[in-house]
N, C-alpha and C. Protein backbone atom coordinates (compact mmCIF):
# COMPACT_ATOMS: atom_id res chain seq x y z
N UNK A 1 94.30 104.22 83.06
CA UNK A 1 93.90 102.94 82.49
C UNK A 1 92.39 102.80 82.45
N UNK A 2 91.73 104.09 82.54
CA UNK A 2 90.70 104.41 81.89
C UNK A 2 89.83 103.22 80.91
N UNK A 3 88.74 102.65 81.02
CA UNK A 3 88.03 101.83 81.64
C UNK A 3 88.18 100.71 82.60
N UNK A 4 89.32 100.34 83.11
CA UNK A 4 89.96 99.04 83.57
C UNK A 4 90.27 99.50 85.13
N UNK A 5 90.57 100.50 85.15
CA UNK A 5 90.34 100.96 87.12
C UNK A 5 90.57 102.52 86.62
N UNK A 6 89.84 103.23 87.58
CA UNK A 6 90.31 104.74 87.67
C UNK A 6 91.56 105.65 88.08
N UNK A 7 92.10 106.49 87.33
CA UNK A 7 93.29 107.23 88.09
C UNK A 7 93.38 107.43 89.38
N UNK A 8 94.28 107.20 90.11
CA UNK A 8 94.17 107.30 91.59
C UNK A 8 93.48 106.03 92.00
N UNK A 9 92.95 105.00 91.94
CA UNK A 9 92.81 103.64 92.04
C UNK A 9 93.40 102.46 92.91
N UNK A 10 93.72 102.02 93.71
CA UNK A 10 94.70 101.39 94.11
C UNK A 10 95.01 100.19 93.50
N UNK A 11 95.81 99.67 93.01
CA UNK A 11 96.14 98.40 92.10
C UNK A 11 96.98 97.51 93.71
N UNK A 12 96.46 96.35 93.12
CA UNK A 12 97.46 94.95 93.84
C UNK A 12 98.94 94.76 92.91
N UNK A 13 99.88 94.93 93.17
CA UNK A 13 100.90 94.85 92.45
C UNK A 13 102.28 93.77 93.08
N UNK A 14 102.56 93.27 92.14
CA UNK A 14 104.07 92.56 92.84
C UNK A 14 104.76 93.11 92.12
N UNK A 15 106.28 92.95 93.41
CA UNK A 15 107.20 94.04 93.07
C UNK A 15 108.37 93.06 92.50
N UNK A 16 108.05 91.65 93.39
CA UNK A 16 109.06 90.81 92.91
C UNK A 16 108.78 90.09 91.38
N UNK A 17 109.07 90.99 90.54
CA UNK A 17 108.82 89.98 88.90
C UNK A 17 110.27 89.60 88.60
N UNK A 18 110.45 88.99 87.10
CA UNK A 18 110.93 88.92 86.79
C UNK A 18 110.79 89.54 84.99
N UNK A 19 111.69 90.78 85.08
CA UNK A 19 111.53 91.38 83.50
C UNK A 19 111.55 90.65 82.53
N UNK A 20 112.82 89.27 82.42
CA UNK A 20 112.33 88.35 81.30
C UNK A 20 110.75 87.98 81.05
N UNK A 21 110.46 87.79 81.85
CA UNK A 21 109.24 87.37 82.05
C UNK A 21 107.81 88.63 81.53
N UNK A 22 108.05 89.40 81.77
CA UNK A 22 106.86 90.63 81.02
C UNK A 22 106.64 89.96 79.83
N UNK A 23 105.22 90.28 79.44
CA UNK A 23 104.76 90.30 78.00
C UNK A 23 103.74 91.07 77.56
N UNK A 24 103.97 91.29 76.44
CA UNK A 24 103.01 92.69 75.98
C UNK A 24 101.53 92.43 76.23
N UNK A 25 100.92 93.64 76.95
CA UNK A 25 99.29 93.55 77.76
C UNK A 25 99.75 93.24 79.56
N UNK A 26 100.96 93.07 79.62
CA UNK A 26 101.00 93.07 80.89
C UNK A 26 101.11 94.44 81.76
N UNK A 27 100.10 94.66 82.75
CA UNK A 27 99.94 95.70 82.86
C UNK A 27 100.72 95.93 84.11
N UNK A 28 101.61 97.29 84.02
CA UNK A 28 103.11 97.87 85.33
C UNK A 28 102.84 99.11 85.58
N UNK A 29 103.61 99.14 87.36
CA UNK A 29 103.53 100.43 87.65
C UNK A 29 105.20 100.67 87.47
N UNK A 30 105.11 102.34 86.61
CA UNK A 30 106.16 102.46 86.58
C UNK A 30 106.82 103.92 86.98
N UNK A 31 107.35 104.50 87.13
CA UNK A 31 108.01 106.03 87.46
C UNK A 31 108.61 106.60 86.61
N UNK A 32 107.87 107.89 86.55
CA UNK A 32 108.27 108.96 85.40
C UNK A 32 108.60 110.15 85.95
N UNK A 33 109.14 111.00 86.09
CA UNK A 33 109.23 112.19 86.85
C UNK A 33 109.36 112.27 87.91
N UNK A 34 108.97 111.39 89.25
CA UNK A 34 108.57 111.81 90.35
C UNK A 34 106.97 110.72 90.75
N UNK A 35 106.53 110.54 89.52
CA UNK A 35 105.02 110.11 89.85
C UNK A 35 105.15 108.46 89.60
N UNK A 36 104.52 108.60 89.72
CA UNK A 36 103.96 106.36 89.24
C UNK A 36 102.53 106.49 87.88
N UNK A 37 103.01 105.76 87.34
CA UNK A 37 101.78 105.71 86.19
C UNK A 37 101.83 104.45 85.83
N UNK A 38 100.27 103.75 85.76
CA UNK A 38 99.99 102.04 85.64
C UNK A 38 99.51 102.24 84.23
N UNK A 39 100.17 101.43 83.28
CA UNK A 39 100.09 101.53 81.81
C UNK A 39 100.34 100.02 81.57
N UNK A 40 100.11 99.49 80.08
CA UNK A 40 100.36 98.44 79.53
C UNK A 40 101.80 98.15 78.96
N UNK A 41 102.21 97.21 79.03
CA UNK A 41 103.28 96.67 78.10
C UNK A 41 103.50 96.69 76.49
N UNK A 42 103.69 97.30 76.04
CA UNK A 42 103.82 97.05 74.41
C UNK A 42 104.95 96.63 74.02
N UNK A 43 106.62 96.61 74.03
CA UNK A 43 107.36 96.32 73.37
C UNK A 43 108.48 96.66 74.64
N UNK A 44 109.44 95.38 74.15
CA UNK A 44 110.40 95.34 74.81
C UNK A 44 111.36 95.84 73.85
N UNK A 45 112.88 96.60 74.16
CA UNK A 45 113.75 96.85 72.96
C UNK A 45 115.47 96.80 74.06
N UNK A 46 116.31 96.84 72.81
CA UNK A 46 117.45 96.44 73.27
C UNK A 46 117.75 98.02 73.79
N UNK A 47 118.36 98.11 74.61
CA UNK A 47 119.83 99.06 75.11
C UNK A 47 120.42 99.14 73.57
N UNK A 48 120.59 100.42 73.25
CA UNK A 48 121.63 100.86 71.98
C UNK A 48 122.91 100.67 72.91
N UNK A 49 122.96 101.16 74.05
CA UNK A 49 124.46 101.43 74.39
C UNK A 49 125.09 99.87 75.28
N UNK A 50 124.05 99.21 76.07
CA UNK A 50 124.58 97.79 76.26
C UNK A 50 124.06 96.76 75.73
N UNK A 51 123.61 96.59 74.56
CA UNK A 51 122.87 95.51 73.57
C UNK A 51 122.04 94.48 74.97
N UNK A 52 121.58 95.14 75.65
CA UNK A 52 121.01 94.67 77.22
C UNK A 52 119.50 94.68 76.31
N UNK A 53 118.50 93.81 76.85
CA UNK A 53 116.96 93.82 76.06
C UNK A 53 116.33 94.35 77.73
N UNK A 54 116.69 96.15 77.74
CA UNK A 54 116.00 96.57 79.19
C UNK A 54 115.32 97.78 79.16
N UNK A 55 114.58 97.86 77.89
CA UNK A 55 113.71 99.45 78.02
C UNK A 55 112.97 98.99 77.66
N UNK A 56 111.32 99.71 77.74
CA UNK A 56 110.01 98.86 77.09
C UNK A 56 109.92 100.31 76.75
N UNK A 57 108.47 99.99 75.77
CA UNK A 57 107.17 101.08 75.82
C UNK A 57 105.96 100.19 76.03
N UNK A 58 105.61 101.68 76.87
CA UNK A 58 103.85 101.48 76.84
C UNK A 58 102.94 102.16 76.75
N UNK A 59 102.03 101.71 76.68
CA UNK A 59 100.54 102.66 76.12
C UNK A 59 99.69 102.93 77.13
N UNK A 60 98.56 103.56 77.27
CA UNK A 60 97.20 104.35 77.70
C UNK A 60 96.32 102.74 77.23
N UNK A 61 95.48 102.58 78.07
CA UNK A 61 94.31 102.21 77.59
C UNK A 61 93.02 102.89 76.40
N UNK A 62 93.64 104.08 76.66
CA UNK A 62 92.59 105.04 76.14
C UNK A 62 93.22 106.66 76.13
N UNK A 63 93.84 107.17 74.83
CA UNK A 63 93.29 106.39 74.07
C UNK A 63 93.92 105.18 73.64
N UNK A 64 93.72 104.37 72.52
CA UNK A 64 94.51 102.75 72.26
C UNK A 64 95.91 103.30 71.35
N UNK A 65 95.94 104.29 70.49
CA UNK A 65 96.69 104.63 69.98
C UNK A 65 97.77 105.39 70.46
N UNK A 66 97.56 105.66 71.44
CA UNK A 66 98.34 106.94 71.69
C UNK A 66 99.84 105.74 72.78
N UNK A 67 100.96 106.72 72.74
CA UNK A 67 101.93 105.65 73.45
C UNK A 67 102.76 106.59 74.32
N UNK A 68 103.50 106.14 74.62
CA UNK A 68 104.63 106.70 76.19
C UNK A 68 106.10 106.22 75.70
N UNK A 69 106.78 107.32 75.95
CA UNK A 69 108.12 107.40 76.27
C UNK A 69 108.84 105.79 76.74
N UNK A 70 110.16 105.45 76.00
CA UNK A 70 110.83 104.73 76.48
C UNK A 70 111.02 104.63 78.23
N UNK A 71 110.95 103.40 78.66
CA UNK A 71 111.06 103.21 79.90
C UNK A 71 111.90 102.14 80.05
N UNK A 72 112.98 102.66 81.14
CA UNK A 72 113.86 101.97 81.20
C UNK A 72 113.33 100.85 82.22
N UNK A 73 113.75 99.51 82.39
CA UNK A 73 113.59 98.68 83.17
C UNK A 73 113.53 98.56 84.93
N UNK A 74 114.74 99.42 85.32
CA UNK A 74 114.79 99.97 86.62
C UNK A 74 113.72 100.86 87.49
N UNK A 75 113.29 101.38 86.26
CA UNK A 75 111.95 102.54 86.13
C UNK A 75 110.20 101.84 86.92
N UNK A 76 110.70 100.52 86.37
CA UNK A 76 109.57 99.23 86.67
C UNK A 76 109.39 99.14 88.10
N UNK A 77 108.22 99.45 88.75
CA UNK A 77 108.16 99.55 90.04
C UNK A 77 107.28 98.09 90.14
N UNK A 78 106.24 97.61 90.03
CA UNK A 78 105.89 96.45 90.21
C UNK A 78 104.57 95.81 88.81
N UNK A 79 104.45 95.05 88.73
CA UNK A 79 103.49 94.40 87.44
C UNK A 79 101.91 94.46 88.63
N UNK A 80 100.89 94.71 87.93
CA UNK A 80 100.19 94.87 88.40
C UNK A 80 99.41 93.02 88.24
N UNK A 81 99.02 92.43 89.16
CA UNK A 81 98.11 91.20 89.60
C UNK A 81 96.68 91.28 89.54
N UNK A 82 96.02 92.53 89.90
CA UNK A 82 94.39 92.40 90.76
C UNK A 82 93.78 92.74 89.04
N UNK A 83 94.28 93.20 87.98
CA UNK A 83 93.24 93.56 86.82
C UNK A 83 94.45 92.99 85.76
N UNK A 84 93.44 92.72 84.37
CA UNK A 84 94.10 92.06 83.27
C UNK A 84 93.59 92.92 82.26
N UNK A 85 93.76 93.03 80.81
CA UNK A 85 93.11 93.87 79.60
C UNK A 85 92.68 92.31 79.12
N UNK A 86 91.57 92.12 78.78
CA UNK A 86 90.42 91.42 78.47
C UNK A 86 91.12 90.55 76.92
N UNK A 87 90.90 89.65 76.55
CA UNK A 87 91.48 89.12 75.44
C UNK A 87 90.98 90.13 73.96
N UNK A 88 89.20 89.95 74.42
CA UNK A 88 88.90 91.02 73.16
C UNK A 88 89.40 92.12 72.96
N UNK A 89 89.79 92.90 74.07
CA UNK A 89 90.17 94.53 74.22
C UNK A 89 91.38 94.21 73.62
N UNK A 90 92.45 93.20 73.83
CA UNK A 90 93.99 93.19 72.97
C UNK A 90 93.78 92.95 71.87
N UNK A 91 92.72 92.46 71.06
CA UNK A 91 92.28 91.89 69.58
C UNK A 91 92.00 93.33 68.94
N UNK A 92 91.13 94.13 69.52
CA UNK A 92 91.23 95.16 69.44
C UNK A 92 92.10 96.48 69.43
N UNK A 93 92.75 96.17 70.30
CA UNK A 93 93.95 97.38 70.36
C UNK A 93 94.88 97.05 69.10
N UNK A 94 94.77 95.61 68.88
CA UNK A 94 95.83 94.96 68.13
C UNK A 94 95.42 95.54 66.85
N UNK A 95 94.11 95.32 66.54
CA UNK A 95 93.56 95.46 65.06
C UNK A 95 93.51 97.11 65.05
N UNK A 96 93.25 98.03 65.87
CA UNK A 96 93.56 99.78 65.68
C UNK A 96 95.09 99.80 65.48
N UNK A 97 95.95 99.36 65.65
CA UNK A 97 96.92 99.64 66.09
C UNK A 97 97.62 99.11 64.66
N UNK A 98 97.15 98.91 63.92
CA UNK A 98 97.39 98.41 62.78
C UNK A 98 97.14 99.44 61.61
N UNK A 99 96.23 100.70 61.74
CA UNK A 99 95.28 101.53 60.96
C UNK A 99 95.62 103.03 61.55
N UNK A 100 95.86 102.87 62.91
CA UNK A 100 96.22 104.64 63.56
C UNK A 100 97.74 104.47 63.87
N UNK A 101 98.25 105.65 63.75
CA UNK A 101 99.28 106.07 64.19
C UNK A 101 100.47 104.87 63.95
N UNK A 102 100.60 104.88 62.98
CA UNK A 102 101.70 104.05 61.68
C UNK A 102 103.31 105.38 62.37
N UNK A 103 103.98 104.58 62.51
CA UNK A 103 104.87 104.59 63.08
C UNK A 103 105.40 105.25 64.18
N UNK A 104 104.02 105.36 65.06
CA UNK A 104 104.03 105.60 66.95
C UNK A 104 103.53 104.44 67.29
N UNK A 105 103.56 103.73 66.64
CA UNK A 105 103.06 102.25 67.72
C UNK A 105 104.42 100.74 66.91
């Protein structure tokens, strides 16, 4: 999350959220493999197989275009509290994200 804290970083995180509650720019730690990776919120989507609204994607800070693998909800280890992505930086991501990578975002 490359300008916003460094890899290996320690983030303040709560574990108790509530997933209704996420919204895109909200920034989560989540588990992929074995590891934890703190990324942004971009899109919530339904379960094909239980019409359930419980997998997201999310993105890199950097680069803005680039995105991550479906993540299932369970996967969600805690929403991060101690850092936010800046209003301009989402105006921004918003307005690239409009021009790069047409149908990965």
């Amino acid at each position: 999350m490359n300008p916003l804290f460094e890899d290996g970083q320690f983030v303040v995180g709560n574990t108790l959220f509530d997933f209704d509650q996420l919204k895109k720019f909200d920034i989560i730690v989540y588990e992929f493999n074995g590891q934890h990776f703190c990324h942004y919120l971009w899109k919530k989507f339904n379960n094909f197989e239980t019409q359930e609204r419980d997998i997201v994607q999310t993105r890199p800070l950097n680069p803005v275009w680039d995105y991550d693998d479906y993540i299932a909800k369970d996967k969600i280890v805690a929403v991060v509290v101690n850092k936010k992505i800046s209003k301009m930086r989402q105006l921004y991501i918003e307005f690239i994200s409009l021009f790069v990578g047409k149908g990965k975002v």
